[in-house]
PDB file of N, CA and C in Angstrom:
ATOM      1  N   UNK A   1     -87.424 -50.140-207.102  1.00  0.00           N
ATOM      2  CA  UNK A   1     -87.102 -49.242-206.010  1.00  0.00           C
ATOM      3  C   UNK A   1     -86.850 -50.076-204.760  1.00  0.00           C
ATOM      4  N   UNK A   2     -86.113 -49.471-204.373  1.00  0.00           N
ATOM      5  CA  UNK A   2     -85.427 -50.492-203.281  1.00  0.00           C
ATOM      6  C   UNK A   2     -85.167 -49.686-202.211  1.00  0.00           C
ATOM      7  N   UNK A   3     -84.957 -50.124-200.481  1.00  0.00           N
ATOM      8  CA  UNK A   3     -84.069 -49.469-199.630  1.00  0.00           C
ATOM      9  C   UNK A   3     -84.492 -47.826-199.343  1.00  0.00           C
ATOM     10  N   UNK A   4     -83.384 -47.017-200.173  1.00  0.00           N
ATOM     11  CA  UNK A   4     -83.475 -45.238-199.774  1.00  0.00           C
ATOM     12  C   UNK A   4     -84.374 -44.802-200.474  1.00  0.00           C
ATOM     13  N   UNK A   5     -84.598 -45.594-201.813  1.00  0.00           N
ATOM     14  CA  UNK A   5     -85.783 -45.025-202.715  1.00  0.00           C
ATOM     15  C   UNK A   5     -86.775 -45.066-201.872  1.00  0.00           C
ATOM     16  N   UNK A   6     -87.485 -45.838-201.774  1.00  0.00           N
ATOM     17  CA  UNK A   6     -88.809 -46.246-200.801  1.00  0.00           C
ATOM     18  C   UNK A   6     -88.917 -45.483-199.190  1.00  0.00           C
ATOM     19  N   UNK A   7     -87.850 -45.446-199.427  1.00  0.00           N
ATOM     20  CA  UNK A   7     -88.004 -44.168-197.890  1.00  0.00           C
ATOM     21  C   UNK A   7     -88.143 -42.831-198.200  1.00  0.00           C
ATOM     22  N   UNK A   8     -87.291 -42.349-199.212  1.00  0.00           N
ATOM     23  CA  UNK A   8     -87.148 -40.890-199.994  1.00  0.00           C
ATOM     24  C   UNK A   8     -88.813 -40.679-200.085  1.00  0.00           C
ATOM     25  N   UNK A   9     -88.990 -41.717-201.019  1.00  0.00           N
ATOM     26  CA  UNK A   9     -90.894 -41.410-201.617  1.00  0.00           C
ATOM     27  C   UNK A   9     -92.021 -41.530-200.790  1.00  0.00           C
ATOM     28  N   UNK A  10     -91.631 -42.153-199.075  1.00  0.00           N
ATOM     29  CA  UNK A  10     -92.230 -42.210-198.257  1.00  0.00           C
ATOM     30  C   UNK A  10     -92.408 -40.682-198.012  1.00  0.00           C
ATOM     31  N   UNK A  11     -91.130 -40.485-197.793  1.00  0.00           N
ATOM     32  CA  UNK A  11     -91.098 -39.305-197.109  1.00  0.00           C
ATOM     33  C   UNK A  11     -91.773 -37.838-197.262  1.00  0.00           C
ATOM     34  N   UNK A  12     -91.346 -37.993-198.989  1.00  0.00           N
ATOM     35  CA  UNK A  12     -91.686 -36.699-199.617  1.00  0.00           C
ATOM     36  C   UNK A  12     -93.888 -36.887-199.931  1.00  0.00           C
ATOM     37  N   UNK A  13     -94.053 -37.918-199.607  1.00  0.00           N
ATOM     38  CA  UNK A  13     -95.559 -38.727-199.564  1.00  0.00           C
ATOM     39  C   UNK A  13     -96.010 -37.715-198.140  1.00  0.00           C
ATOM     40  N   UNK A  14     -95.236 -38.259-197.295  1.00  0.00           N
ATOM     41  CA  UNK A  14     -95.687 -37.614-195.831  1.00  0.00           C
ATOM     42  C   UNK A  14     -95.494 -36.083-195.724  1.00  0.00           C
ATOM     43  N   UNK A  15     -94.541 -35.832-196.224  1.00  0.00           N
ATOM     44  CA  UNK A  15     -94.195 -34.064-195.911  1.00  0.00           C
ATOM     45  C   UNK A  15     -95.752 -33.813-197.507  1.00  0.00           C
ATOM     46  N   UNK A  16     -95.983 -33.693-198.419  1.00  0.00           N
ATOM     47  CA  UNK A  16     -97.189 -33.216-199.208  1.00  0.00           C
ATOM     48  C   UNK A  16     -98.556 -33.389-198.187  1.00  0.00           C
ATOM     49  N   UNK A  17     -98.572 -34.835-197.770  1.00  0.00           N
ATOM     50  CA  UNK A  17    -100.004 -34.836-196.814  1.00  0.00           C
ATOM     51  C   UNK A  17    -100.002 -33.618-195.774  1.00  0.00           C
ATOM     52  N   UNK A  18     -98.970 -33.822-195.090  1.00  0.00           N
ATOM     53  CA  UNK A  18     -98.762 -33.007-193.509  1.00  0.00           C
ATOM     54  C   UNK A  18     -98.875 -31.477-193.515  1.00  0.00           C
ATOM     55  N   UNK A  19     -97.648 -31.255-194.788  1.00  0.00           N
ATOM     56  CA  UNK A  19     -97.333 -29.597-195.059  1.00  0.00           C
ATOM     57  C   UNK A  19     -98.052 -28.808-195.978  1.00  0.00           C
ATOM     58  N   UNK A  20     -99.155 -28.815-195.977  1.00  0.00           N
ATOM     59  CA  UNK A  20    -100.028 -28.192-197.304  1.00  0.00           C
ATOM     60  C   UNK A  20     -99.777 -26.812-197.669  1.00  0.00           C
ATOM     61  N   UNK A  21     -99.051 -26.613-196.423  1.00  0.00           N
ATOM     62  CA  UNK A  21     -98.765 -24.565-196.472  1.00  0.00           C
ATOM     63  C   UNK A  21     -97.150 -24.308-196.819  1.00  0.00           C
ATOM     64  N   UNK A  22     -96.807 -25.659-196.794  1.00  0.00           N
ATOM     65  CA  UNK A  22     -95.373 -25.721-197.240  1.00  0.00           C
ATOM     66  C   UNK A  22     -94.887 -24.901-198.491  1.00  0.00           C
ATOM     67  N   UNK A  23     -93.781 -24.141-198.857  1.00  0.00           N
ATOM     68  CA  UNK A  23     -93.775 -23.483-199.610  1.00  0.00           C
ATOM     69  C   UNK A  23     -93.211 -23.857-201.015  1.00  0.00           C
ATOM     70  N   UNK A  24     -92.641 -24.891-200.744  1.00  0.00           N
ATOM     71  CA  UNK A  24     -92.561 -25.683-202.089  1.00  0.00           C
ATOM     72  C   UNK A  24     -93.807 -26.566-202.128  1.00  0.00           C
ATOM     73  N   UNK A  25     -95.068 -26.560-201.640  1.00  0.00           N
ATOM     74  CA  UNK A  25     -95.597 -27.811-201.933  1.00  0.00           C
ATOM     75  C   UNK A  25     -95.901 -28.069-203.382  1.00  0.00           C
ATOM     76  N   UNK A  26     -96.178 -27.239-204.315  1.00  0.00           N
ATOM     77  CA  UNK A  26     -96.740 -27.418-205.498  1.00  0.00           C
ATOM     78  C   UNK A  26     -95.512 -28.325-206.165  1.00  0.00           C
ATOM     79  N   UNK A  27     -93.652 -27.916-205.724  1.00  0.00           N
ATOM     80  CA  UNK A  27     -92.837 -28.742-206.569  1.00  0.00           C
ATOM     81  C   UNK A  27     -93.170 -30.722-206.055  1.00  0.00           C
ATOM     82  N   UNK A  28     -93.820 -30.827-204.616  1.00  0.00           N
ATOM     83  CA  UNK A  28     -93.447 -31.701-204.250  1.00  0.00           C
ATOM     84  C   UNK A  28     -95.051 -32.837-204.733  1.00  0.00           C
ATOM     85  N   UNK A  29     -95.709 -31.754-205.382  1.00  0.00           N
ATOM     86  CA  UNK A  29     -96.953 -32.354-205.405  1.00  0.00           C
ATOM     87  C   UNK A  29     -96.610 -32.956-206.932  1.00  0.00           C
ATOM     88  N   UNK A  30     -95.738 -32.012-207.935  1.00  0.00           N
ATOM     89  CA  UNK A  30     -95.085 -32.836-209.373  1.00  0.00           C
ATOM     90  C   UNK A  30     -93.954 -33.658-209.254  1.00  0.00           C
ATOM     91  N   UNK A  31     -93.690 -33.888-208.018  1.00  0.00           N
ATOM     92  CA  UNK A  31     -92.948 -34.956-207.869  1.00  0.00           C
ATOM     93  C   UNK A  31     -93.851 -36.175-207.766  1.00  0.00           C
ATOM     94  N   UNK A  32     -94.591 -36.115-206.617  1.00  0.00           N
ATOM     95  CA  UNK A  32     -95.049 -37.292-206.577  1.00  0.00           C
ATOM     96  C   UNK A  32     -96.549 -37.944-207.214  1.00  0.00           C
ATOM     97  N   UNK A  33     -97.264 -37.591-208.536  1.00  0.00           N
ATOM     98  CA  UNK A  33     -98.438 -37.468-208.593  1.00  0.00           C
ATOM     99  C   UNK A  33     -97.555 -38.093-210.126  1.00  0.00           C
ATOM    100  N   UNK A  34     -96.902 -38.148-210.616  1.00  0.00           N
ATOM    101  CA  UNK A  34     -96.242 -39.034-211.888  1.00  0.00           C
ATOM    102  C   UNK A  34     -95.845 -40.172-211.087  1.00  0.00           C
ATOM    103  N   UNK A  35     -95.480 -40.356-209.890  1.00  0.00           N
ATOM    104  CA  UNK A  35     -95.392 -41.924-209.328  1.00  0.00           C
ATOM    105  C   UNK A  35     -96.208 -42.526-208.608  1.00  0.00           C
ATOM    106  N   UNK A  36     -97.999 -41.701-209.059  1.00  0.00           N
ATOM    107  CA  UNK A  36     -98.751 -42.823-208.763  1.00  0.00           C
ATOM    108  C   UNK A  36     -99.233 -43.757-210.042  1.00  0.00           C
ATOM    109  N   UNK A  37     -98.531 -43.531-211.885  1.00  0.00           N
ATOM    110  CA  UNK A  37     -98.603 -44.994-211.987  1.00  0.00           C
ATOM    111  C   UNK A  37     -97.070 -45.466-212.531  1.00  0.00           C
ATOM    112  N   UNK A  38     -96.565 -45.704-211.215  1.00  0.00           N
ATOM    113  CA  UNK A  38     -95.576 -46.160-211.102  1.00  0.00           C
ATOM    114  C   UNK A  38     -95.489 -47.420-211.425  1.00  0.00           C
ATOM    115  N   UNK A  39     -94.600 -48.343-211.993  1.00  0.00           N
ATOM    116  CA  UNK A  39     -95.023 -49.683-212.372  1.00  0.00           C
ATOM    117  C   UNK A  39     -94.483 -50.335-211.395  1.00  0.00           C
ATOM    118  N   UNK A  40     -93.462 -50.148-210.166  1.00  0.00           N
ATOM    119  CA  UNK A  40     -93.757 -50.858-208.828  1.00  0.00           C
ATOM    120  C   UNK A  40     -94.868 -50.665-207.983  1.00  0.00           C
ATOM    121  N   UNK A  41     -95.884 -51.636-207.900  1.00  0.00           N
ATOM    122  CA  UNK A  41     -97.348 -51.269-207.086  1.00  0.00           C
ATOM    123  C   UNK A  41     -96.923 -50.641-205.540  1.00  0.00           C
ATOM    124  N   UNK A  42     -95.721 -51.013-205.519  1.00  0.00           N
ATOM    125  CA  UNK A  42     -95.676 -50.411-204.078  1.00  0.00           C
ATOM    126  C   UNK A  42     -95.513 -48.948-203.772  1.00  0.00           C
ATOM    127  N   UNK A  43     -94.826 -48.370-204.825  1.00  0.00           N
ATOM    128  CA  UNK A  43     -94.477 -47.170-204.799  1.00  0.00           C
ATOM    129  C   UNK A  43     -96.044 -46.389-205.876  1.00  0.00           C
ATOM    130  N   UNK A  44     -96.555 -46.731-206.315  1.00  0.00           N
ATOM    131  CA  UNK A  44     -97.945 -46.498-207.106  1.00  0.00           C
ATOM    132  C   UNK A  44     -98.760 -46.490-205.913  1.00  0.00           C
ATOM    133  N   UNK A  45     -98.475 -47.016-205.014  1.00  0.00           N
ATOM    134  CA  UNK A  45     -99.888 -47.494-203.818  1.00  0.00           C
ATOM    135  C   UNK A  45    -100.013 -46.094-202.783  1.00  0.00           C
ATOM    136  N   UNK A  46     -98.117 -46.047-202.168  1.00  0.00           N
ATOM    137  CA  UNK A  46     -97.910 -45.111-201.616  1.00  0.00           C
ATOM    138  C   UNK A  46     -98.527 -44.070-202.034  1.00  0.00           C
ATOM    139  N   UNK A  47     -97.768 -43.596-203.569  1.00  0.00           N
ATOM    140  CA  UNK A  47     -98.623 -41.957-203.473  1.00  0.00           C
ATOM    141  C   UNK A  47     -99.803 -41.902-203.714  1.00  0.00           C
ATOM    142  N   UNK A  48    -100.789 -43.046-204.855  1.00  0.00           N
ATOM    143  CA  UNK A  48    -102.175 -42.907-204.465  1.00  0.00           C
ATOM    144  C   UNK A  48    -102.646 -42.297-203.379  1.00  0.00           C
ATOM    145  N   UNK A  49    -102.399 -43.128-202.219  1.00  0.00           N
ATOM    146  CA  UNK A  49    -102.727 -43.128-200.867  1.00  0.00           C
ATOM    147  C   UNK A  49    -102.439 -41.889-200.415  1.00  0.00           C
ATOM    148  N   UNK A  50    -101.258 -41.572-200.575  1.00  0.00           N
ATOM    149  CA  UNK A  50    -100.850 -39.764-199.873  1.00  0.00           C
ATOM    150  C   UNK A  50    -101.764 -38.809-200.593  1.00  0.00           C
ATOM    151  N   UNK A  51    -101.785 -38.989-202.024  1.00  0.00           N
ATOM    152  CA  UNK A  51    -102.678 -38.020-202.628  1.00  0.00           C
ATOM    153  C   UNK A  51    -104.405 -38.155-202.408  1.00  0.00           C
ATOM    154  N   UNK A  52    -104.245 -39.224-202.347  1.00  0.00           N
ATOM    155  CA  UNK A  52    -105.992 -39.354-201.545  1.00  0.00           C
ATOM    156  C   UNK A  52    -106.287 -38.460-200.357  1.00  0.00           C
ATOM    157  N   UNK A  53    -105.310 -39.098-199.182  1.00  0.00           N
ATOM    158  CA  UNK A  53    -105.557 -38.208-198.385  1.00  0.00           C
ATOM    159  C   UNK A  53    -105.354 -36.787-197.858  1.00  0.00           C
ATOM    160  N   UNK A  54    -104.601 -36.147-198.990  1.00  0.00           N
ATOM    161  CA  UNK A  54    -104.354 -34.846-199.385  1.00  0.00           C
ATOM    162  C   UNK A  54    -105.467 -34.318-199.999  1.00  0.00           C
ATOM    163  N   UNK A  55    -106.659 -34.828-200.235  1.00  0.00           N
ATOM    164  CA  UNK A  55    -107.947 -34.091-200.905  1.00  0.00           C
ATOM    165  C   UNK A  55    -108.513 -34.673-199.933  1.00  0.00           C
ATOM    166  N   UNK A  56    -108.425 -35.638-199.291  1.00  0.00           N
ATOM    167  CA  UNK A  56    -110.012 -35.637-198.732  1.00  0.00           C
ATOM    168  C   UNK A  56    -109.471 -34.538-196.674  1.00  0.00           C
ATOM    169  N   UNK A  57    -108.475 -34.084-196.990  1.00  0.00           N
ATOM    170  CA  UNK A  57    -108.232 -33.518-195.227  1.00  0.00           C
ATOM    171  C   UNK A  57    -107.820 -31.748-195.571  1.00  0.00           C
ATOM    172  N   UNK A  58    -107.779 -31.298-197.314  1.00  0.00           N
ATOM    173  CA  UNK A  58    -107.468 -30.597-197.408  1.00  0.00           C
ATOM    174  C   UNK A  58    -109.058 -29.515-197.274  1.00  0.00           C
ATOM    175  N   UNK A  59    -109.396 -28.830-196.760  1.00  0.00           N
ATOM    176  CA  UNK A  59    -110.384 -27.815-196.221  1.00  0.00           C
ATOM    177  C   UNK A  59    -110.588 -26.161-197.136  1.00  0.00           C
ATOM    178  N   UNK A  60    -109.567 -26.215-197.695  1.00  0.00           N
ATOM    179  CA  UNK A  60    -109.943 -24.389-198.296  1.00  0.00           C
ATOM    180  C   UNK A  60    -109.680 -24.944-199.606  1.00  0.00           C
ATOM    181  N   UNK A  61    -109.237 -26.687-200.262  1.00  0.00           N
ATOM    182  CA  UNK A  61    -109.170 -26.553-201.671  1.00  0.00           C
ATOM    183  C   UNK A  61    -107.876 -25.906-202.431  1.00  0.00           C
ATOM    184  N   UNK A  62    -107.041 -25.331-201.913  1.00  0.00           N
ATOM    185  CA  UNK A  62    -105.612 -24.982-202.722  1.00  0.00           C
ATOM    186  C   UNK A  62    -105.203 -25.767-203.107  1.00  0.00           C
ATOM    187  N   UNK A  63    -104.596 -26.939-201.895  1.00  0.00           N
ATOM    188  CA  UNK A  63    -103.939 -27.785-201.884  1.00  0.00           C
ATOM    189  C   UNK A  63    -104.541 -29.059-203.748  1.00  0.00           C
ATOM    190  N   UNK A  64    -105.701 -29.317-203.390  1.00  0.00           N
ATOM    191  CA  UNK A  64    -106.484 -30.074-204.133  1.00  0.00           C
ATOM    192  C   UNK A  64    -106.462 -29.610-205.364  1.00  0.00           C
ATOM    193  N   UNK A  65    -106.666 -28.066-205.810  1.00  0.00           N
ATOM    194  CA  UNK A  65    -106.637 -27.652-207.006  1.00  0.00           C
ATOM    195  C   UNK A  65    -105.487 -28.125-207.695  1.00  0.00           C
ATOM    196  N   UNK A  66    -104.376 -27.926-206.550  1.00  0.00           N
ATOM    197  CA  UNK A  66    -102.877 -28.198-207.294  1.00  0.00           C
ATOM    198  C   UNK A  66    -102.940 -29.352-207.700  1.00  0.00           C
ATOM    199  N   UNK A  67    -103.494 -30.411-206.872  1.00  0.00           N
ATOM    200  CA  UNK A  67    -103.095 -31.543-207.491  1.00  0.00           C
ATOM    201  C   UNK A  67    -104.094 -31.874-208.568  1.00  0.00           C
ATOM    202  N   UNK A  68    -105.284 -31.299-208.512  1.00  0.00           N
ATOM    203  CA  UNK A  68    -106.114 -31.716-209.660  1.00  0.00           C
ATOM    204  C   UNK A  68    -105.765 -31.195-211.222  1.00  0.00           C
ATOM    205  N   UNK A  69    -104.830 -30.016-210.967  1.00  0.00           N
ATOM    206  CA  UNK A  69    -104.117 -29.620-212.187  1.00  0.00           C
ATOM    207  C   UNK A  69    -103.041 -30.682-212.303  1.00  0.00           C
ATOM    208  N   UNK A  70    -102.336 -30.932-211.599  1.00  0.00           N
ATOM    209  CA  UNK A  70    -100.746 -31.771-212.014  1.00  0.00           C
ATOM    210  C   UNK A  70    -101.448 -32.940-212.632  1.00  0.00           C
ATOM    211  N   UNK A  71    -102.506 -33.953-211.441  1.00  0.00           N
ATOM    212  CA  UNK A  71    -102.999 -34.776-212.450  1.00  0.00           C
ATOM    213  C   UNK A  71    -103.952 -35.065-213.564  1.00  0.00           C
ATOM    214  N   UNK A  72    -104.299 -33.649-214.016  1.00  0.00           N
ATOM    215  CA  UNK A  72    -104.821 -33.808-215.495  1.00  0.00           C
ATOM    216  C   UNK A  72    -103.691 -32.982-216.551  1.00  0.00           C
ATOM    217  N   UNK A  73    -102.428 -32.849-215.768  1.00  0.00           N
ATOM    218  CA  UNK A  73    -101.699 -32.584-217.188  1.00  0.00           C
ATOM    219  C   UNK A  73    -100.904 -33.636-217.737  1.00  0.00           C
ATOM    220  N   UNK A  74    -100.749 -34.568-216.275  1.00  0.00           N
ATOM    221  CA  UNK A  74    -100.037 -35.719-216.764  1.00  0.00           C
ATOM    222  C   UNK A  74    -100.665 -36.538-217.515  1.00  0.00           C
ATOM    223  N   UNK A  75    -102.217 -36.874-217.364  1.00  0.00           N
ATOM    224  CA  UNK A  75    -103.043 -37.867-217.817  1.00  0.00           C
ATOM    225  C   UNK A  75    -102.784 -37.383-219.532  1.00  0.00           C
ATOM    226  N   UNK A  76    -103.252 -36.152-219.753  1.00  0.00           N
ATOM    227  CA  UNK A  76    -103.107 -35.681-221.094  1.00  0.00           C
ATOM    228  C   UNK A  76    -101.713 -35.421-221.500  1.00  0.00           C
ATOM    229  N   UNK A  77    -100.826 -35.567-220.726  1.00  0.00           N
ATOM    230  CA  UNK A  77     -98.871 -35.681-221.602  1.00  0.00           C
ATOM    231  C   UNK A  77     -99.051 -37.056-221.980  1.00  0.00           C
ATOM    232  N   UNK A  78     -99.718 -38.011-221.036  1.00  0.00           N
ATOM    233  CA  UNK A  78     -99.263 -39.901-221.648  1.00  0.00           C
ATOM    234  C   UNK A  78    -100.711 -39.770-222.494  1.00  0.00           C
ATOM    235  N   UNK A  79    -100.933 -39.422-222.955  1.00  0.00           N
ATOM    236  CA  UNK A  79    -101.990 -39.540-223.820  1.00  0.00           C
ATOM    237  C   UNK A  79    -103.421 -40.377-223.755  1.00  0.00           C
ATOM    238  N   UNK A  80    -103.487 -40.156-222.064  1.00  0.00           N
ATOM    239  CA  UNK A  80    -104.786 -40.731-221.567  1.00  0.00           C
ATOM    240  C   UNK A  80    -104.794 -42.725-220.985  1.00  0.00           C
ATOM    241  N   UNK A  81    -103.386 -42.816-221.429  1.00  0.00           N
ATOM    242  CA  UNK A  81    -102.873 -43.940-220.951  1.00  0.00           C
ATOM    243  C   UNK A  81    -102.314 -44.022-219.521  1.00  0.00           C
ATOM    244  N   UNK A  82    -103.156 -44.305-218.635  1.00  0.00           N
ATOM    245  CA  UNK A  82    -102.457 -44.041-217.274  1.00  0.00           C
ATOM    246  C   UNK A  82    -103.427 -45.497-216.359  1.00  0.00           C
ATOM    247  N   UNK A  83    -103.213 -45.803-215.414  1.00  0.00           N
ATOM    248  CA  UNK A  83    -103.165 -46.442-214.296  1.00  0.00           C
ATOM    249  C   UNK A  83    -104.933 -46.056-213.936  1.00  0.00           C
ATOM    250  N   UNK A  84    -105.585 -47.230-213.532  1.00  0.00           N
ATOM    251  CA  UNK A  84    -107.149 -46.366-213.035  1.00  0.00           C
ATOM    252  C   UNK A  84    -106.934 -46.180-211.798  1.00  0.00           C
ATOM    253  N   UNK A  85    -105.867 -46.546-211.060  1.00  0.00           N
ATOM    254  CA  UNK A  85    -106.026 -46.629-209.587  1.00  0.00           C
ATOM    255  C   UNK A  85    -105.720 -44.453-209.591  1.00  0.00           C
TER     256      UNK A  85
END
């Protein structure tokens, strides 16, 4: 990933943290929660990091549920083979 990629995934990183009431957030939360084990660490680091701090600032838990579903369906699609970060 290079250049627009790395900005695109910035971006859509920052709009999931920021917009939790956003009305697509759930599409933007299966976007980016399969590229935290991304095999460029840089782009793996990013959404870690966004999704971290999307549970630890999220307050009523929606937000968090969503992602705690996306990332246990992915863990169980790769067959438990995933990234520890």
């Amino acid at each position: 990933y290079k250049g627009l990629a790395e900005v695109a995934i910035r971006c859509i990183c920052d709009l999931m943290v920021a917009l939790s009431h956003f009305n697509f957030h759930n599409n933007i939360i299966v976007m980016v929660v399969p590229l935290m084990s991304d095999p460029f660490r840089k782009v793996s680091d990013m959404c870690c990091e966004a999704v971290s701090k999307l549970l630890k600032q999220d307050k009523l838990g929606h937000a968090s549920l969503a992602v705690v579903k996306v990332i246990s369906g992915m863990v169980k699609s790769r067959n438990y083979r995933v990234k520890p970060q």
